[in-house]
PDB file of N, CA and C in Angstrom:
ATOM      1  N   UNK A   1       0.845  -1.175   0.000  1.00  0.00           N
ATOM      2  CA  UNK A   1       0.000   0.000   0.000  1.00  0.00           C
ATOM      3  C   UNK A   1       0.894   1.245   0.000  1.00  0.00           C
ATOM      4  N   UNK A   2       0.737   2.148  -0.770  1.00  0.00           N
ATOM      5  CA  UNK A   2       1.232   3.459  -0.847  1.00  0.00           C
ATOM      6  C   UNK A   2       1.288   4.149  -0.348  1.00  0.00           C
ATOM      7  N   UNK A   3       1.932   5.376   0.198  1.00  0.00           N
ATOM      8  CA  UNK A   3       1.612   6.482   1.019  1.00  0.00           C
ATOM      9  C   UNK A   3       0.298   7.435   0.594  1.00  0.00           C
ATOM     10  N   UNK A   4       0.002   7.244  -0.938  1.00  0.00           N
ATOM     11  CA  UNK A   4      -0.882   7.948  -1.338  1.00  0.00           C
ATOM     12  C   UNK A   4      -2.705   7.156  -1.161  1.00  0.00           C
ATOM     13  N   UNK A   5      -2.179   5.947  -1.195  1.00  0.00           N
ATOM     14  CA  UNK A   5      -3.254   5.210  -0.743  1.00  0.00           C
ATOM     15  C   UNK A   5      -3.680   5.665   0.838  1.00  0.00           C
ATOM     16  N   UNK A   6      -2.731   5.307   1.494  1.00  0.00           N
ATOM     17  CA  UNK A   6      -3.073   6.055   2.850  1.00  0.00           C
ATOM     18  C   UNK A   6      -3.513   6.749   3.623  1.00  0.00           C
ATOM     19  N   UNK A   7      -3.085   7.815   3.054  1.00  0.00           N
ATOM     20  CA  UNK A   7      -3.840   9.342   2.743  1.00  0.00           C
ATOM     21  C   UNK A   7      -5.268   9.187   2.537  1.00  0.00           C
ATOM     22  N   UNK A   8      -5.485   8.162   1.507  1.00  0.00           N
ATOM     23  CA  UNK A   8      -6.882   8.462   0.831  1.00  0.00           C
ATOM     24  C   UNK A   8      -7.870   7.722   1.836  1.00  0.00           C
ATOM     25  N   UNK A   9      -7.706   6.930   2.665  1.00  0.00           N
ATOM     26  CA  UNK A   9      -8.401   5.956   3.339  1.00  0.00           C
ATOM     27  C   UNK A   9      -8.017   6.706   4.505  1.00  0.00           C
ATOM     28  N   UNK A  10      -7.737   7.485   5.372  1.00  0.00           N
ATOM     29  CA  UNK A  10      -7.383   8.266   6.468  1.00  0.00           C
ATOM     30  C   UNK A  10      -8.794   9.794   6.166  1.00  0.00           C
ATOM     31  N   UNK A  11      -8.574  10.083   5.026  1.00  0.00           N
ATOM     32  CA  UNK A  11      -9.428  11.309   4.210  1.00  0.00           C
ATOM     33  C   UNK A  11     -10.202  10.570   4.103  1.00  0.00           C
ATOM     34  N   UNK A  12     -11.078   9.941   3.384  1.00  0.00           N
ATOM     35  CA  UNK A  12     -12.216   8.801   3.317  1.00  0.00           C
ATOM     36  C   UNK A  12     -13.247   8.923   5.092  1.00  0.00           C
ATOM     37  N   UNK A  13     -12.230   8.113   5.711  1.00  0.00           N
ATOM     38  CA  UNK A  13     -12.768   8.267   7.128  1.00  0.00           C
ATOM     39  C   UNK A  13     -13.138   9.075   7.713  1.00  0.00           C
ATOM     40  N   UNK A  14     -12.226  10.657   7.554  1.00  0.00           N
ATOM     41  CA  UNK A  14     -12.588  11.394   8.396  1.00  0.00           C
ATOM     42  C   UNK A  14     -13.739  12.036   7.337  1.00  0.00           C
ATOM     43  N   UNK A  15     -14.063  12.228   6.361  1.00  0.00           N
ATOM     44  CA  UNK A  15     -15.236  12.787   5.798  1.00  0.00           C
ATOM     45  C   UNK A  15     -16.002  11.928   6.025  1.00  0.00           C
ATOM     46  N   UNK A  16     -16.139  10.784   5.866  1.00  0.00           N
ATOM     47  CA  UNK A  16     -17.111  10.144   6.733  1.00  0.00           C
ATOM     48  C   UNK A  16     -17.987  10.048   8.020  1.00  0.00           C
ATOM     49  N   UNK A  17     -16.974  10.183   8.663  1.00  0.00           N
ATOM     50  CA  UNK A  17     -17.329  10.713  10.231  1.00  0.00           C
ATOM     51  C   UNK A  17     -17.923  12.142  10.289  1.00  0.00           C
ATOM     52  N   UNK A  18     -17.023  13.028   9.777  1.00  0.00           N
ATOM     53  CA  UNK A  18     -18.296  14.359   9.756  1.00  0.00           C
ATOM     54  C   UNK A  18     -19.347  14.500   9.167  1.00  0.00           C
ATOM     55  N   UNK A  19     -19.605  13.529   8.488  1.00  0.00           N
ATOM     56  CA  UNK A  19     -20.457  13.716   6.982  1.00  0.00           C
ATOM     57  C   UNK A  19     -21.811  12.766   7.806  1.00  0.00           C
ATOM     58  N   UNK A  20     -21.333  11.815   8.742  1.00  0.00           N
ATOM     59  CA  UNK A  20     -21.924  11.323   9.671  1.00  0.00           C
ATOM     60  C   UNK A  20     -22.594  11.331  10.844  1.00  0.00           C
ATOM     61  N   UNK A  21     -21.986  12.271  11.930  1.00  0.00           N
ATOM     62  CA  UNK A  21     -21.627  13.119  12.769  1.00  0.00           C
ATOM     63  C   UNK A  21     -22.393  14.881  12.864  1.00  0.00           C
ATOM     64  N   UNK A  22     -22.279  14.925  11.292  1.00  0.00           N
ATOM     65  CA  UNK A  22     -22.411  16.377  11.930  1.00  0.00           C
ATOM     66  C   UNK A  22     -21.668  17.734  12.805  1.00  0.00           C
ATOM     67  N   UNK A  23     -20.417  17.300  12.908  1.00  0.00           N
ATOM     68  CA  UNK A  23     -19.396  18.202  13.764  1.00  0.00           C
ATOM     69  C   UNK A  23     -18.533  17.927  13.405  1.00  0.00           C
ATOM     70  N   UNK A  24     -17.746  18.499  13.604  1.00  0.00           N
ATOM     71  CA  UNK A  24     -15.790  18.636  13.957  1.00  0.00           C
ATOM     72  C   UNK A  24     -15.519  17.101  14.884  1.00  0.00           C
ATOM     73  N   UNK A  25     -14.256  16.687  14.654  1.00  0.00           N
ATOM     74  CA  UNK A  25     -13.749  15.593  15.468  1.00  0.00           C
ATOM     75  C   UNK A  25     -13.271  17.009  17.172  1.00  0.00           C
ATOM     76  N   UNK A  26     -13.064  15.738  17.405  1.00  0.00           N
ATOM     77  CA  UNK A  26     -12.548  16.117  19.629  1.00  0.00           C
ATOM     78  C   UNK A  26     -11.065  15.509  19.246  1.00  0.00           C
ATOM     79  N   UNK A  27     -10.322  16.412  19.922  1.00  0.00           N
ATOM     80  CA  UNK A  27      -8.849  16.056  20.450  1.00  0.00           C
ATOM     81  C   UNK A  27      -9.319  15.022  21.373  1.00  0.00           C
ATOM     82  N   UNK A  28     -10.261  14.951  22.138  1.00  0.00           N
ATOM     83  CA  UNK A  28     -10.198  14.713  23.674  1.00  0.00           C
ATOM     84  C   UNK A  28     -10.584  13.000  23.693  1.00  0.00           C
ATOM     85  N   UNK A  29     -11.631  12.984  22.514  1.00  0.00           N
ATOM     86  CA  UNK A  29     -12.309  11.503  22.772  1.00  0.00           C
ATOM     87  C   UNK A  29     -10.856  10.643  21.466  1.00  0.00           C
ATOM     88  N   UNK A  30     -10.491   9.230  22.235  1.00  0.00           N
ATOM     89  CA  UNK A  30      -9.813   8.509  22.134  1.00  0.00           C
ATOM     90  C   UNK A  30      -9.883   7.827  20.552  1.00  0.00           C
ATOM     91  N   UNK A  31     -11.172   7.801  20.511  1.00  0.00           N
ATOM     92  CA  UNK A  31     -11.805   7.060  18.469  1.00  0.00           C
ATOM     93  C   UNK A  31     -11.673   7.906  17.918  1.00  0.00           C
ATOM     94  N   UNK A  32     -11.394   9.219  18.263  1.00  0.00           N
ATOM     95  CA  UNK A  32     -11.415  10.111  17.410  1.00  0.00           C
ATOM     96  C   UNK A  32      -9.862  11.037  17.340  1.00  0.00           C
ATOM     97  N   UNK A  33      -9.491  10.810  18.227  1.00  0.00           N
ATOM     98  CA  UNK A  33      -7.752  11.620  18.471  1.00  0.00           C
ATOM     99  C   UNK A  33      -6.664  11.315  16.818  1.00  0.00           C
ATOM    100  N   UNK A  34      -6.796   9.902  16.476  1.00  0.00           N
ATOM    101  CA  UNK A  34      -5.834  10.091  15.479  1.00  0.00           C
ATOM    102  C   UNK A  34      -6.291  10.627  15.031  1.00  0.00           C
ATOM    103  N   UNK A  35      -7.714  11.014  13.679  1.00  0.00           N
ATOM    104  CA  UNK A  35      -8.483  11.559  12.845  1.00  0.00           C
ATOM    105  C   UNK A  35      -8.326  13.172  13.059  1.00  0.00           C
ATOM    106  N   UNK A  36      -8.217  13.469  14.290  1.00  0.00           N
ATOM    107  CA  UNK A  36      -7.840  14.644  14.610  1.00  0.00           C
ATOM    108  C   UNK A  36      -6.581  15.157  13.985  1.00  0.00           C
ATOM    109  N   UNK A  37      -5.593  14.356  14.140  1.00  0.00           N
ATOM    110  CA  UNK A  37      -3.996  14.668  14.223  1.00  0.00           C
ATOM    111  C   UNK A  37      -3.966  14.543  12.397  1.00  0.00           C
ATOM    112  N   UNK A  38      -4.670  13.489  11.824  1.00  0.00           N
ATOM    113  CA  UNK A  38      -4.453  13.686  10.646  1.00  0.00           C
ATOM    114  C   UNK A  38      -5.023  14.881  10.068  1.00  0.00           C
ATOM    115  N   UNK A  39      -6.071  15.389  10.487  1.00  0.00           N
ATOM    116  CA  UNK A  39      -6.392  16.974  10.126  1.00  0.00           C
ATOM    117  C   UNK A  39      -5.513  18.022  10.083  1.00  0.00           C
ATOM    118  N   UNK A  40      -5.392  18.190  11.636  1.00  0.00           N
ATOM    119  CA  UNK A  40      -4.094  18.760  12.071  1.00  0.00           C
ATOM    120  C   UNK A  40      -2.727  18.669  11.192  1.00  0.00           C
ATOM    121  N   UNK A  41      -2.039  17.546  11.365  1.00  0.00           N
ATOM    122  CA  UNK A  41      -0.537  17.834  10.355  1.00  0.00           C
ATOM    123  C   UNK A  41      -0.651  17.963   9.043  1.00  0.00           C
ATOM    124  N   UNK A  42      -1.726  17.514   8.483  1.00  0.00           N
ATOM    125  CA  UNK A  42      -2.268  17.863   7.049  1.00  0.00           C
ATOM    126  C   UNK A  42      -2.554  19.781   6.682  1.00  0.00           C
ATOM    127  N   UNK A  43      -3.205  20.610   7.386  1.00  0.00           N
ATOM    128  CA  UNK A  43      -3.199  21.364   7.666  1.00  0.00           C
ATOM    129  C   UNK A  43      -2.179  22.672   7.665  1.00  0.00           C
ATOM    130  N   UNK A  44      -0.948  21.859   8.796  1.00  0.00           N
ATOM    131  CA  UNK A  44       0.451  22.234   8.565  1.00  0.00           C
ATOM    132  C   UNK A  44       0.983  21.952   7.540  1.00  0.00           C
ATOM    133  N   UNK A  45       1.081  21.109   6.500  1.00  0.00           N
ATOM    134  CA  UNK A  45       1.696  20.859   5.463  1.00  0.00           C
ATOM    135  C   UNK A  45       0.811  21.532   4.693  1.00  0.00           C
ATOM    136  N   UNK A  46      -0.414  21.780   4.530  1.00  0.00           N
ATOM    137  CA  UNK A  46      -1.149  22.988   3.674  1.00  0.00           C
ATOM    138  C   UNK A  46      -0.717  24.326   3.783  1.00  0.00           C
ATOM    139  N   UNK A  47      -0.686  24.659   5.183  1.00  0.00           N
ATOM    140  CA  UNK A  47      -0.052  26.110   5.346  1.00  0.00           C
ATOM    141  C   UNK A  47       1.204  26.114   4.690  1.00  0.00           C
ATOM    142  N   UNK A  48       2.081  25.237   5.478  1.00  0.00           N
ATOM    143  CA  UNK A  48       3.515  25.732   4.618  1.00  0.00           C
ATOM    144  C   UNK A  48       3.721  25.584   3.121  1.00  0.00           C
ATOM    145  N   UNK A  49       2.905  24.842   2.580  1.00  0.00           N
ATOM    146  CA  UNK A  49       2.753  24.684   1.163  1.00  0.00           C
ATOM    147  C   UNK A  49       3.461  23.470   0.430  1.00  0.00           C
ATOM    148  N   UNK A  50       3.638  22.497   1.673  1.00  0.00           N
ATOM    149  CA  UNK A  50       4.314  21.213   1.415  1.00  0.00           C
ATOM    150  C   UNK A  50       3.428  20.059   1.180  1.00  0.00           C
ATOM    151  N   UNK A  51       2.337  20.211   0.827  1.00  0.00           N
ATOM    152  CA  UNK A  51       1.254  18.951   0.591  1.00  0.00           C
ATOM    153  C   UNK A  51       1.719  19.348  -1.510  1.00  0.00           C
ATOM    154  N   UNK A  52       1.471  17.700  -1.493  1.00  0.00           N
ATOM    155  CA  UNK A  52       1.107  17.355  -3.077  1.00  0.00           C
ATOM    156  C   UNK A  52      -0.090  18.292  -3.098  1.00  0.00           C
ATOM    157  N   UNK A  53       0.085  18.922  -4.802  1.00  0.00           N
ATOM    158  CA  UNK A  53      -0.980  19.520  -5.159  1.00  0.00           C
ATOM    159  C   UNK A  53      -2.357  18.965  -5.095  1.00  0.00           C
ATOM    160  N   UNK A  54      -2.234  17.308  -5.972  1.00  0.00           N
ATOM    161  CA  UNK A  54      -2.944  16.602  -5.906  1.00  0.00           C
ATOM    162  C   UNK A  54      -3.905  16.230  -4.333  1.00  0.00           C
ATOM    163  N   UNK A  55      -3.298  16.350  -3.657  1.00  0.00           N
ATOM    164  CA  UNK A  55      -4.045  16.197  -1.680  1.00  0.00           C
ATOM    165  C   UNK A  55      -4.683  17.289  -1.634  1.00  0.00           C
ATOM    166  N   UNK A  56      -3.902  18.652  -2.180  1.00  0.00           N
ATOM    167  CA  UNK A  56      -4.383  19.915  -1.718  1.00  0.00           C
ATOM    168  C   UNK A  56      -5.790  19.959  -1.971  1.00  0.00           C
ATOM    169  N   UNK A  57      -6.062  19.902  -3.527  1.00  0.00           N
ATOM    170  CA  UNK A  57      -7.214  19.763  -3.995  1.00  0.00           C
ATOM    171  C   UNK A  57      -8.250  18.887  -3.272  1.00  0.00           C
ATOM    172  N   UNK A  58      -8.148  18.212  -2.530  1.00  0.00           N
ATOM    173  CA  UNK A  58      -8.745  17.272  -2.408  1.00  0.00           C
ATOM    174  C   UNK A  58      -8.890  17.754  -0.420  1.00  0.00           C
ATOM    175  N   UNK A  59      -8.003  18.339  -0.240  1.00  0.00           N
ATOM    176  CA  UNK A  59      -8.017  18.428   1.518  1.00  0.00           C
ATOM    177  C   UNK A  59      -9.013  19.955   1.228  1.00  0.00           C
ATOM    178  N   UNK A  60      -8.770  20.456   0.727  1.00  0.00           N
ATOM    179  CA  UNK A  60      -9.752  22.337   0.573  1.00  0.00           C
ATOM    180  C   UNK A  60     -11.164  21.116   0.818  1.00  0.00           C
ATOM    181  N   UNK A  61     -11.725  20.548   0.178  1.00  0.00           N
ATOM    182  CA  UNK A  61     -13.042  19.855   0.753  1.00  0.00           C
ATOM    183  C   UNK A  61     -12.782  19.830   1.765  1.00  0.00           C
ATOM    184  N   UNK A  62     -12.316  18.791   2.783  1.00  0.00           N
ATOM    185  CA  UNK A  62     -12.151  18.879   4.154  1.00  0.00           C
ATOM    186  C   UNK A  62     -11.811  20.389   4.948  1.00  0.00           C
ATOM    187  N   UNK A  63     -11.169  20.898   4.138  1.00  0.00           N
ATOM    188  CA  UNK A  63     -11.575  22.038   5.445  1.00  0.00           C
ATOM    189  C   UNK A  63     -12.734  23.018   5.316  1.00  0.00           C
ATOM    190  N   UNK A  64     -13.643  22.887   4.068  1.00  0.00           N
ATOM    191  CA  UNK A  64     -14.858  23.696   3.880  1.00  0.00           C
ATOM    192  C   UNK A  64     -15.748  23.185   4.869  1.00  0.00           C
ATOM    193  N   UNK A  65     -15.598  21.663   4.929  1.00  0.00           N
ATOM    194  CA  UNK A  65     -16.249  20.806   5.556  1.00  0.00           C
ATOM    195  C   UNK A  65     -15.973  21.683   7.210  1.00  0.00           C
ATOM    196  N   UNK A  66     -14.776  22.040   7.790  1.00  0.00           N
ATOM    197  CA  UNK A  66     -14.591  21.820   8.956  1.00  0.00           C
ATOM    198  C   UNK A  66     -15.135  23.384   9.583  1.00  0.00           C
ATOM    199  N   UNK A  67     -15.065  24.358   8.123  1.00  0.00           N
ATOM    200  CA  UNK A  67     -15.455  25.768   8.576  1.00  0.00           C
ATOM    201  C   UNK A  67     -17.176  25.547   8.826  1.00  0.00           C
ATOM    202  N   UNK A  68     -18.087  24.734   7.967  1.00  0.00           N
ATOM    203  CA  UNK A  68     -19.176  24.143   7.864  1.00  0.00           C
ATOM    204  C   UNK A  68     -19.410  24.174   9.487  1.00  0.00           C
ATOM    205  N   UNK A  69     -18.786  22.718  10.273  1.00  0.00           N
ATOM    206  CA  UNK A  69     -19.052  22.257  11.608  1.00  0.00           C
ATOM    207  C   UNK A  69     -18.681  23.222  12.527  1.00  0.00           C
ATOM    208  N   UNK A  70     -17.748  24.539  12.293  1.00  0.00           N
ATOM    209  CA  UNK A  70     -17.172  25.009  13.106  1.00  0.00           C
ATOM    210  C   UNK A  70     -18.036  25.151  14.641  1.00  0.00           C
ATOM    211  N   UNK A  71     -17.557  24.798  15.782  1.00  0.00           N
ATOM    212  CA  UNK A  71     -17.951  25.338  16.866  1.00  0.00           C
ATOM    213  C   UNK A  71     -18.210  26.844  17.487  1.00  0.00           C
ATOM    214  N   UNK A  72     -19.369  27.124  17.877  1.00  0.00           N
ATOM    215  CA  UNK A  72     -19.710  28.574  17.974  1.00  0.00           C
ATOM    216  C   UNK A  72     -19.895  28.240  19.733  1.00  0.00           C
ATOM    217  N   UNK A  73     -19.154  29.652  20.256  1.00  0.00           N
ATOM    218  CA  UNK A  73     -19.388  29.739  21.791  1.00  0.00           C
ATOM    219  C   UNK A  73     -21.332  30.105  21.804  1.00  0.00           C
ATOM    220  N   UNK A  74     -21.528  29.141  23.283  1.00  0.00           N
ATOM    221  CA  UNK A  74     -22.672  29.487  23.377  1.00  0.00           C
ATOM    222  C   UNK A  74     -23.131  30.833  24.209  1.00  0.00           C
ATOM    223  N   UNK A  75     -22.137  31.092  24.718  1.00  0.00           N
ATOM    224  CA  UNK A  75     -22.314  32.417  25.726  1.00  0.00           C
ATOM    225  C   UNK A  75     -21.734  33.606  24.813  1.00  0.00           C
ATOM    226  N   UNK A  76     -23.262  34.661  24.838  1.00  0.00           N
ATOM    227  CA  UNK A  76     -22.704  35.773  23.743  1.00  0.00           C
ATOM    228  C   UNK A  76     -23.041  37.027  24.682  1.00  0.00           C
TER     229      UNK A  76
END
């Protein structure tokens, strides 16, 4: 299996889960911590501009997705 395969079945999941879900993943809950981290360092490699183009395209879904779920404070 490829690194690019990897990727795709890691991405797969976590759009799944939100797409499922309805929210953002939790740092905090344990089923959900790696899925987190793959957001996360994916993210960093978006900012710095070190992701394959090919991911890029494909991660901008996931984070429309994540501005979508974003968490809003309830105390205004």
């Amino acid at each position: 299996m490829t690194q690019d395969q990897r990727w795709q079945i890691w991405f797969d999941e976590v759009m799944n889960f939100m797409e499922k879900e309805q929210r953002k993943l939790s740092k905090y809950s344990p089923k959900e911590k790696l899925m987190f981290h793959f957001i996360h360092h994916n993210k960093e490699q978006y900012n710095a501009g070190t992701m394959k183009v090919e991911r890029m395209e494909t991660f901008e879904k996931l984070l429309t997705l994540c501005e979508e779920y974003k968490r809003v404070k309830g105390y205004v």
